[in-house]
PDB file of N, CA and C in Angstrom:
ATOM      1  N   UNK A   1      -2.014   2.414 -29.928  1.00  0.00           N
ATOM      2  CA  UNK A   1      -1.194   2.751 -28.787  1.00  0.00           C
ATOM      3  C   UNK A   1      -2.061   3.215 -27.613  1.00  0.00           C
ATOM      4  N   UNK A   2      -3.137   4.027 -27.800  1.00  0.00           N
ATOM      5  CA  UNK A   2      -4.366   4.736 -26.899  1.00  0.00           C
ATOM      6  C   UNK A   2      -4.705   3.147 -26.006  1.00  0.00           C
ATOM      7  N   UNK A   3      -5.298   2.305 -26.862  1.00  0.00           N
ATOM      8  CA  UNK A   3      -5.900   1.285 -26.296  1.00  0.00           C
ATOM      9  C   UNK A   3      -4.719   0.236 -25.343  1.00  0.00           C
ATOM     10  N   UNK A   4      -3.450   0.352 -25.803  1.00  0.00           N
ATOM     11  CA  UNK A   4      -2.887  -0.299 -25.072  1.00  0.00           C
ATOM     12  C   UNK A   4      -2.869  -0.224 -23.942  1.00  0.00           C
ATOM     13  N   UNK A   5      -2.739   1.350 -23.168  1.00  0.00           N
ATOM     14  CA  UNK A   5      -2.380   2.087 -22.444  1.00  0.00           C
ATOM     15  C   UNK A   5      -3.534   2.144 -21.415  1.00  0.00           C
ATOM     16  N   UNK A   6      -4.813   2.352 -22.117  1.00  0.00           N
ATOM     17  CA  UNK A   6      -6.080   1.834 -21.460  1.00  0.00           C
ATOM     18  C   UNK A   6      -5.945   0.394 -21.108  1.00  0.00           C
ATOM     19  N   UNK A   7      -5.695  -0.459 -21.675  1.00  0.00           N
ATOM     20  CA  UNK A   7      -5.769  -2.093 -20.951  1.00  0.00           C
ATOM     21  C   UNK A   7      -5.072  -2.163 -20.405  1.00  0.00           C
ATOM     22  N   UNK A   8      -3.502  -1.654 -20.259  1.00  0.00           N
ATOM     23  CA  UNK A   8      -2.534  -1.679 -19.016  1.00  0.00           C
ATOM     24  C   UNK A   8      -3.266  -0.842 -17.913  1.00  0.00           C
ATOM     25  N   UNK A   9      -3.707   0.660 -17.963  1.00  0.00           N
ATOM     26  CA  UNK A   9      -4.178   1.090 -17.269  1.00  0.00           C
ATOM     27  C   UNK A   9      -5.848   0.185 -16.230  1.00  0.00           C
ATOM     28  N   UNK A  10      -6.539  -0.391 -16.488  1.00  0.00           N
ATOM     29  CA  UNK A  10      -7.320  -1.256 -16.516  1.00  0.00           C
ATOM     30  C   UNK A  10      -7.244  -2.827 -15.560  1.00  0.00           C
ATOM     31  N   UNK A  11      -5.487  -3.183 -16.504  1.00  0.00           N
ATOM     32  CA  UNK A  11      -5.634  -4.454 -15.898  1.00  0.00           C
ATOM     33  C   UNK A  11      -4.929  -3.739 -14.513  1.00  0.00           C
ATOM     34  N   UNK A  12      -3.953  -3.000 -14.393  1.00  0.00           N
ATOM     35  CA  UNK A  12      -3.414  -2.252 -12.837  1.00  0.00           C
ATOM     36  C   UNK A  12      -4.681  -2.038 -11.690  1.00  0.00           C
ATOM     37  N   UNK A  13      -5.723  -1.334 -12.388  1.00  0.00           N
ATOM     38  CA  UNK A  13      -7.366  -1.463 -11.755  1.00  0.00           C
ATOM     39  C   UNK A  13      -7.584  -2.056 -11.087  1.00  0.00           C
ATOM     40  N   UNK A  14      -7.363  -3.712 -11.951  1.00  0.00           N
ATOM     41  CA  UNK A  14      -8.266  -4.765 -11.466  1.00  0.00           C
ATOM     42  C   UNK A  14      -7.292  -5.171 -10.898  1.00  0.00           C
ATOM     43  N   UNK A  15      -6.343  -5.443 -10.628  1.00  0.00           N
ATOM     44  CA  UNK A  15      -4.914  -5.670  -9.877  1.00  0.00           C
ATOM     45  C   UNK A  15      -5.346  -5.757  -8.178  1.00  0.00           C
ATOM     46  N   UNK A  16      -5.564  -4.200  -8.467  1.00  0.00           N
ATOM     47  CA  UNK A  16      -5.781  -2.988  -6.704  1.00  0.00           C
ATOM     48  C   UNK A  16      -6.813  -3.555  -6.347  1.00  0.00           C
ATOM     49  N   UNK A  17      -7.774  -4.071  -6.910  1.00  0.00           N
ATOM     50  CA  UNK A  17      -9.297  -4.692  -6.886  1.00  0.00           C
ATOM     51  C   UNK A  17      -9.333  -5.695  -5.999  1.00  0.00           C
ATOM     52  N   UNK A  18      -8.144  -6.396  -6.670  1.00  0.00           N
ATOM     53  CA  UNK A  18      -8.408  -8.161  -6.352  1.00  0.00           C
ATOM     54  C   UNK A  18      -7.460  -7.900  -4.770  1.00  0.00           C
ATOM     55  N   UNK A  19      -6.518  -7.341  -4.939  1.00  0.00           N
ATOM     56  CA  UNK A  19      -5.791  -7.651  -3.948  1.00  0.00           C
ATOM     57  C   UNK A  19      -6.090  -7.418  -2.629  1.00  0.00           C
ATOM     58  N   UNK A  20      -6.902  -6.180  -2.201  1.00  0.00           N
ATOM     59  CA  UNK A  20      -7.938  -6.591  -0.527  1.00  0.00           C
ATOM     60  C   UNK A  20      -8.538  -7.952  -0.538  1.00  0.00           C
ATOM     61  N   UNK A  21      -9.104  -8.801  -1.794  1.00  0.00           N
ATOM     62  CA  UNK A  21      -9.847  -9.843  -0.853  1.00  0.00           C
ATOM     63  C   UNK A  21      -8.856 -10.916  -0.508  1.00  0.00           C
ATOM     64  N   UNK A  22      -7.342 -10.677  -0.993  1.00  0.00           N
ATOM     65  CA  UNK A  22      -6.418 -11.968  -0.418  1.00  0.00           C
ATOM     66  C   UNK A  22      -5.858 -11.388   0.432  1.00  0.00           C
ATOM     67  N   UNK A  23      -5.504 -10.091   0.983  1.00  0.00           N
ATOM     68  CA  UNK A  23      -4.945  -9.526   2.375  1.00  0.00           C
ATOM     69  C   UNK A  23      -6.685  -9.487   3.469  1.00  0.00           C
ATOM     70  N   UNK A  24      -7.312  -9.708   3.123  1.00  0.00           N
ATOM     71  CA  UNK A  24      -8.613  -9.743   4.101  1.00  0.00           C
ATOM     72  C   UNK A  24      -8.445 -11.013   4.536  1.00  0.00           C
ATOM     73  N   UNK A  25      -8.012 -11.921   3.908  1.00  0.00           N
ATOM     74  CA  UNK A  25      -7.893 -13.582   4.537  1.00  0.00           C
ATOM     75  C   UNK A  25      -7.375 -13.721   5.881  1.00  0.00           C
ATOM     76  N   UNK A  26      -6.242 -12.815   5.907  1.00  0.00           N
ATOM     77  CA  UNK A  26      -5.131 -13.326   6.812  1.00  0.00           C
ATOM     78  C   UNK A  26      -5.849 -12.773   8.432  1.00  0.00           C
ATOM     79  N   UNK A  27      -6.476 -11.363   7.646  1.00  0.00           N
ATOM     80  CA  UNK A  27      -7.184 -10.358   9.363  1.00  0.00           C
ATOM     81  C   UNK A  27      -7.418 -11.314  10.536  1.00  0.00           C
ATOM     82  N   UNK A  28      -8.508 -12.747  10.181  1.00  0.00           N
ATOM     83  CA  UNK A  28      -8.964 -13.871  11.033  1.00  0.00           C
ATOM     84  C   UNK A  28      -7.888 -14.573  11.877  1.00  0.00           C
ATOM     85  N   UNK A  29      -7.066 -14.878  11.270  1.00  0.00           N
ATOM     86  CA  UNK A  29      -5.837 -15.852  11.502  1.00  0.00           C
ATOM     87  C   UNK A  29      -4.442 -14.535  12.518  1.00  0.00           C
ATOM     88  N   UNK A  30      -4.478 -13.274  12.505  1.00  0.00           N
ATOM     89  CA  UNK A  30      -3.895 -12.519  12.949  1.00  0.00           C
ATOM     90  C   UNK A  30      -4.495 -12.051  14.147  1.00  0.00           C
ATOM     91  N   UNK A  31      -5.844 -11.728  14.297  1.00  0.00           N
ATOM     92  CA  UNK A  31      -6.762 -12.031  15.331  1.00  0.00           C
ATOM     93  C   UNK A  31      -6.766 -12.954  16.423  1.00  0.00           C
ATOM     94  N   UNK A  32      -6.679 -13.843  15.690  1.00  0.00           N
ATOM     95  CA  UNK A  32      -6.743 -15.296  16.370  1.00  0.00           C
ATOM     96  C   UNK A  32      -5.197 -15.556  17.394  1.00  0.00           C
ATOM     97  N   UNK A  33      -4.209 -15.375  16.827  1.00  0.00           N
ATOM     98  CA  UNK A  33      -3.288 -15.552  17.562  1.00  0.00           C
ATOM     99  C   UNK A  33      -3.024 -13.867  18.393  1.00  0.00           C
ATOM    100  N   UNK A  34      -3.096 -12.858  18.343  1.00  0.00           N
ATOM    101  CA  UNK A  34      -3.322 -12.064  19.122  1.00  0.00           C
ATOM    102  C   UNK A  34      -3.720 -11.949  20.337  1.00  0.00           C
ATOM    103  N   UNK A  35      -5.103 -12.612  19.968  1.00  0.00           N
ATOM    104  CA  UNK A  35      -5.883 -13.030  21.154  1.00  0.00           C
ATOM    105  C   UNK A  35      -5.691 -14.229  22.423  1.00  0.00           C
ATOM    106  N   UNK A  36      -4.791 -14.788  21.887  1.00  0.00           N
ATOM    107  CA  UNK A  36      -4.427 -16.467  22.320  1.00  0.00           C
ATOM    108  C   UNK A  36      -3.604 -15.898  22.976  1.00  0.00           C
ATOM    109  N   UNK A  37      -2.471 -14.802  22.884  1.00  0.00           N
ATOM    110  CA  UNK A  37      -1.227 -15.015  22.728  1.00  0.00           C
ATOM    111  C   UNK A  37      -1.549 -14.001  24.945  1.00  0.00           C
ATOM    112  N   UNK A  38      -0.548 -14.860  25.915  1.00  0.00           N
ATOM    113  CA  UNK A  38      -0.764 -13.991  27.306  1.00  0.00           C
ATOM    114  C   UNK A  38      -0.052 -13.114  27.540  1.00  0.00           C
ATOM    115  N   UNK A  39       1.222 -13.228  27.238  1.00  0.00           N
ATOM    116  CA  UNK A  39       2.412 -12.056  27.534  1.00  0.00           C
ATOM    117  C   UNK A  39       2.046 -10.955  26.066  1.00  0.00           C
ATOM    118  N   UNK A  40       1.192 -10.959  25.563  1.00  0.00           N
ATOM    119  CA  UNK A  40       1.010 -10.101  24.433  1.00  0.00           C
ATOM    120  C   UNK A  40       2.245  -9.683  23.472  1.00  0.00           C
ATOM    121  N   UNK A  41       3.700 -10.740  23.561  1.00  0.00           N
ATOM    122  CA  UNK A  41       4.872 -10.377  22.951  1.00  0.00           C
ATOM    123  C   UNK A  41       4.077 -10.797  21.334  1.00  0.00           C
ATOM    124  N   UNK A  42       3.630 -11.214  20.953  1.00  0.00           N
ATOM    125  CA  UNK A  42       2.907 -11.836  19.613  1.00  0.00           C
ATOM    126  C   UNK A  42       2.872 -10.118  19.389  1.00  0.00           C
ATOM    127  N   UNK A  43       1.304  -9.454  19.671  1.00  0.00           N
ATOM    128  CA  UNK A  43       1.115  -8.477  19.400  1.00  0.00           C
ATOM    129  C   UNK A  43       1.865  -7.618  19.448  1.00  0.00           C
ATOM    130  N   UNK A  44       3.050  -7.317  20.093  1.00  0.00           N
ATOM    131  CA  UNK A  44       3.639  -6.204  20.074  1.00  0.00           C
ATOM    132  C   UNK A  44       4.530  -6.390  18.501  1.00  0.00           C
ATOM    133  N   UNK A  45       4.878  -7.637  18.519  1.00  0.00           N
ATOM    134  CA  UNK A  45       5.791  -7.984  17.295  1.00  0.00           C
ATOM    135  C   UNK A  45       5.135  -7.560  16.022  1.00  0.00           C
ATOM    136  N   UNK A  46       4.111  -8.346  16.008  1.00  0.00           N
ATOM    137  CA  UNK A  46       2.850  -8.293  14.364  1.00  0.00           C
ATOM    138  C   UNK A  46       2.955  -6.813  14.678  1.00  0.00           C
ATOM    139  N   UNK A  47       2.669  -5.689  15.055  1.00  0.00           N
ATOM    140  CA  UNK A  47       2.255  -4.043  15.645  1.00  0.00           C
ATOM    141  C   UNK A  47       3.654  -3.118  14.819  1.00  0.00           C
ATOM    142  N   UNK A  48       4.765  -3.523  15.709  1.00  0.00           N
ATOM    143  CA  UNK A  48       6.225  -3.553  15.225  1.00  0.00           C
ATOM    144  C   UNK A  48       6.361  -3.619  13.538  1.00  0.00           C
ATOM    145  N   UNK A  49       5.989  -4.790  13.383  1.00  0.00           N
ATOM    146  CA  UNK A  49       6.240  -5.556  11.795  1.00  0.00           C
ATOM    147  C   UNK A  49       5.525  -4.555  10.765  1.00  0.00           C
ATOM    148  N   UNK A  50       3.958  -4.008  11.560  1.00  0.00           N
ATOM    149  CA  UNK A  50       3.244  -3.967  10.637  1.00  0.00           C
ATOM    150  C   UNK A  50       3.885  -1.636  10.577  1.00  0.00           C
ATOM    151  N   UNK A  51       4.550  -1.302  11.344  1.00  0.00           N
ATOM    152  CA  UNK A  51       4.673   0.088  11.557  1.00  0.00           C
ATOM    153  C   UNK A  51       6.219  -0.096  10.518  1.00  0.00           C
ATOM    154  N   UNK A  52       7.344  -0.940  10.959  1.00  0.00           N
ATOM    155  CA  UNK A  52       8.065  -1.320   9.670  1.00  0.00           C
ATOM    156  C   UNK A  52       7.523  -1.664   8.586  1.00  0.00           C
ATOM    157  N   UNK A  53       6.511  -2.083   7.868  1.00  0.00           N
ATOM    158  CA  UNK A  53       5.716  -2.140   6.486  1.00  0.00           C
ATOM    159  C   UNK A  53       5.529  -0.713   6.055  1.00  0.00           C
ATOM    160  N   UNK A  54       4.695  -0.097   6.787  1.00  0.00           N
ATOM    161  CA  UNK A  54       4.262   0.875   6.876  1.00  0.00           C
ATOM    162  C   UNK A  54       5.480   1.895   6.097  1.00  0.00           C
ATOM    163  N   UNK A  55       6.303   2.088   6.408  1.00  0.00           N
ATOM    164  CA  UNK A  55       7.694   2.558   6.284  1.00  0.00           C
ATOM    165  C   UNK A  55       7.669   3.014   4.917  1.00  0.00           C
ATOM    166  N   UNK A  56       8.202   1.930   4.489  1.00  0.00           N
ATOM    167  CA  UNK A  56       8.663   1.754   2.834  1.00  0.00           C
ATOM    168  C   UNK A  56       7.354   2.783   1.718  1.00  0.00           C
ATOM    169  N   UNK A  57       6.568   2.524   2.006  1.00  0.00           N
ATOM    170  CA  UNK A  57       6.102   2.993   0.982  1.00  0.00           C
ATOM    171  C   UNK A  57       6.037   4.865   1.097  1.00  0.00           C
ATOM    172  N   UNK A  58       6.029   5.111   2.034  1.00  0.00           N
ATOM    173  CA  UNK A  58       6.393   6.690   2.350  1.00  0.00           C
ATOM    174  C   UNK A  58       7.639   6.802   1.471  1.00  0.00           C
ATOM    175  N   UNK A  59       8.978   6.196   2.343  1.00  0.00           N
ATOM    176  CA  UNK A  59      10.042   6.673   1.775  1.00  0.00           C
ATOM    177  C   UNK A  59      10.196   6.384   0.124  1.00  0.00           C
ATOM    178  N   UNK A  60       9.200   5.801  -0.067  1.00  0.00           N
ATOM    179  CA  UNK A  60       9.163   5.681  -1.864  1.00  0.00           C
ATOM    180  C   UNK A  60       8.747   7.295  -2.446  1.00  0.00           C
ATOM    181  N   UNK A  61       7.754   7.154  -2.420  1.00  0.00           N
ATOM    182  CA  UNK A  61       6.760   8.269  -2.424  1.00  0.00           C
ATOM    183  C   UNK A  61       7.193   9.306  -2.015  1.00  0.00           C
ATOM    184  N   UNK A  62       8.209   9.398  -0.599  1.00  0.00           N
ATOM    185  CA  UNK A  62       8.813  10.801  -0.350  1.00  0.00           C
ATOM    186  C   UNK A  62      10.352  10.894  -1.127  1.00  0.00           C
ATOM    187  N   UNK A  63      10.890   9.767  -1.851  1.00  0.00           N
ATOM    188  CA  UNK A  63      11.979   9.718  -2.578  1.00  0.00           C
ATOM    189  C   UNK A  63      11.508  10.025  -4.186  1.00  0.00           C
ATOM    190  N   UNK A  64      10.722   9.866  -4.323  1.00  0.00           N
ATOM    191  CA  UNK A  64      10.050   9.858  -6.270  1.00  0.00           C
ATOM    192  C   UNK A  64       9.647  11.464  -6.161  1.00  0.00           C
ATOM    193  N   UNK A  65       8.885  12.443  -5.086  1.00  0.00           N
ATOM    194  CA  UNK A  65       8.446  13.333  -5.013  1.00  0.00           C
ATOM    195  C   UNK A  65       9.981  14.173  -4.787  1.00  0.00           C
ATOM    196  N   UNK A  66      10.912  13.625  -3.851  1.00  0.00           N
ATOM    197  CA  UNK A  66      12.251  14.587  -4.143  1.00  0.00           C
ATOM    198  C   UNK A  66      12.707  14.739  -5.686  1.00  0.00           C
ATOM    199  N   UNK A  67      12.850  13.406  -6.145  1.00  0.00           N
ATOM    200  CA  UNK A  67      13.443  13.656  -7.595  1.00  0.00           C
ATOM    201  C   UNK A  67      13.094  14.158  -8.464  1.00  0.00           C
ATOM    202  N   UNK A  68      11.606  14.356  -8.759  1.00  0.00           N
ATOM    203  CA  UNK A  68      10.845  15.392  -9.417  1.00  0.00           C
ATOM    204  C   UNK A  68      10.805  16.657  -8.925  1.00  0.00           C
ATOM    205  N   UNK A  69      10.800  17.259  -7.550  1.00  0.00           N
ATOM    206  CA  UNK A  69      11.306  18.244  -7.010  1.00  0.00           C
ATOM    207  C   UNK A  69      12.550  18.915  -7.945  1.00  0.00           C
ATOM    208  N   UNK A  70      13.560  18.062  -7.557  1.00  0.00           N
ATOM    209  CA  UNK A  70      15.005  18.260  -8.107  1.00  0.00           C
ATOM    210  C   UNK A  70      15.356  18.463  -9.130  1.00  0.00           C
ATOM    211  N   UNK A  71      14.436  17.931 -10.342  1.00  0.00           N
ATOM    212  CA  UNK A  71      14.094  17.752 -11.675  1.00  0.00           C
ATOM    213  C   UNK A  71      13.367  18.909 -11.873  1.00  0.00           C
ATOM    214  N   UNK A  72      12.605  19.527 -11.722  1.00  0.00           N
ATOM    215  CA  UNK A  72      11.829  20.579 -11.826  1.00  0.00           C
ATOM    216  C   UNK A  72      12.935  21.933 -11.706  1.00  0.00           C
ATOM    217  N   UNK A  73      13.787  21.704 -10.339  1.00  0.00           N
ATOM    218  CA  UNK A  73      14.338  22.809 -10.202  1.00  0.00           C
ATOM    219  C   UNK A  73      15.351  22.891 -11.191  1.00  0.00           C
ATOM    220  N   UNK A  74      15.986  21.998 -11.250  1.00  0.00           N
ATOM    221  CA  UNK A  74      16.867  22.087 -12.694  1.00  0.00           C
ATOM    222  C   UNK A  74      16.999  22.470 -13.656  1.00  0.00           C
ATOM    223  N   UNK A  75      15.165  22.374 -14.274  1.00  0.00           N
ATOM    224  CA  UNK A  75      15.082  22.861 -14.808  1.00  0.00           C
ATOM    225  C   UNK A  75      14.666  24.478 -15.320  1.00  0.00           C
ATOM    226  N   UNK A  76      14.146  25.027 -14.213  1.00  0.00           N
ATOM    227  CA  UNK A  76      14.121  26.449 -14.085  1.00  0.00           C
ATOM    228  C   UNK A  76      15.776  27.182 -13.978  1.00  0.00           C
ATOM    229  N   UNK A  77      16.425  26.239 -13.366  1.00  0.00           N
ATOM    230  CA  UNK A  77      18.053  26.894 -13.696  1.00  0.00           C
ATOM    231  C   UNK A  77      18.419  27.007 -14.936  1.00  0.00           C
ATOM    232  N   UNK A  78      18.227  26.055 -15.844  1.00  0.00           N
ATOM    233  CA  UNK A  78      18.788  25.902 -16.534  1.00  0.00           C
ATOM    234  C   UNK A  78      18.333  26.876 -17.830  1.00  0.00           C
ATOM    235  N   UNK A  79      16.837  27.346 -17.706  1.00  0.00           N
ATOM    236  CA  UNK A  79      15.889  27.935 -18.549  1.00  0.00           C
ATOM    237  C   UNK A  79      16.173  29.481 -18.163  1.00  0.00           C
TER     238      UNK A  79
END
């Protein structure tokens, strides 16, 4: 069971690993039209898009950290 937990833990690792060099691809190609682009509406959009991305993973992280909050306190009531 130890070792399982290590190779799940492990392959998640190599997961986080791999995945900058296929989001590094795109940097060139996002650049590229940025730069092209005259009324700069391109950039403001990709800027926009990328501050909505941005988003989600807070409200994860600030939603998982409430429920353990909540969970915690519960349990001191209840004790």
């Amino acid at each position: 069971m130890r070792f399982r937990n290590l190779g799940i833990t492990l392959l998640f690792f190599l997961a986080l690993f791999l995945l900058p060099e296929v989001s590094q691809a795109q940097c060139s190609m996002c650049r590229a039209v940025l730069e092209s682009d005259v009324d700069q509406s391109a950039a403001k959009g990709i800027n926009d898009g990328i501050l909505y991305l941005m988003i989600f993973p807070y409200v994860l992280i600030g939603g998982i950290a409430y429920f353990i909050y909540r969970s915690l306190r519960n349990r001191k009531k209840a004790s």
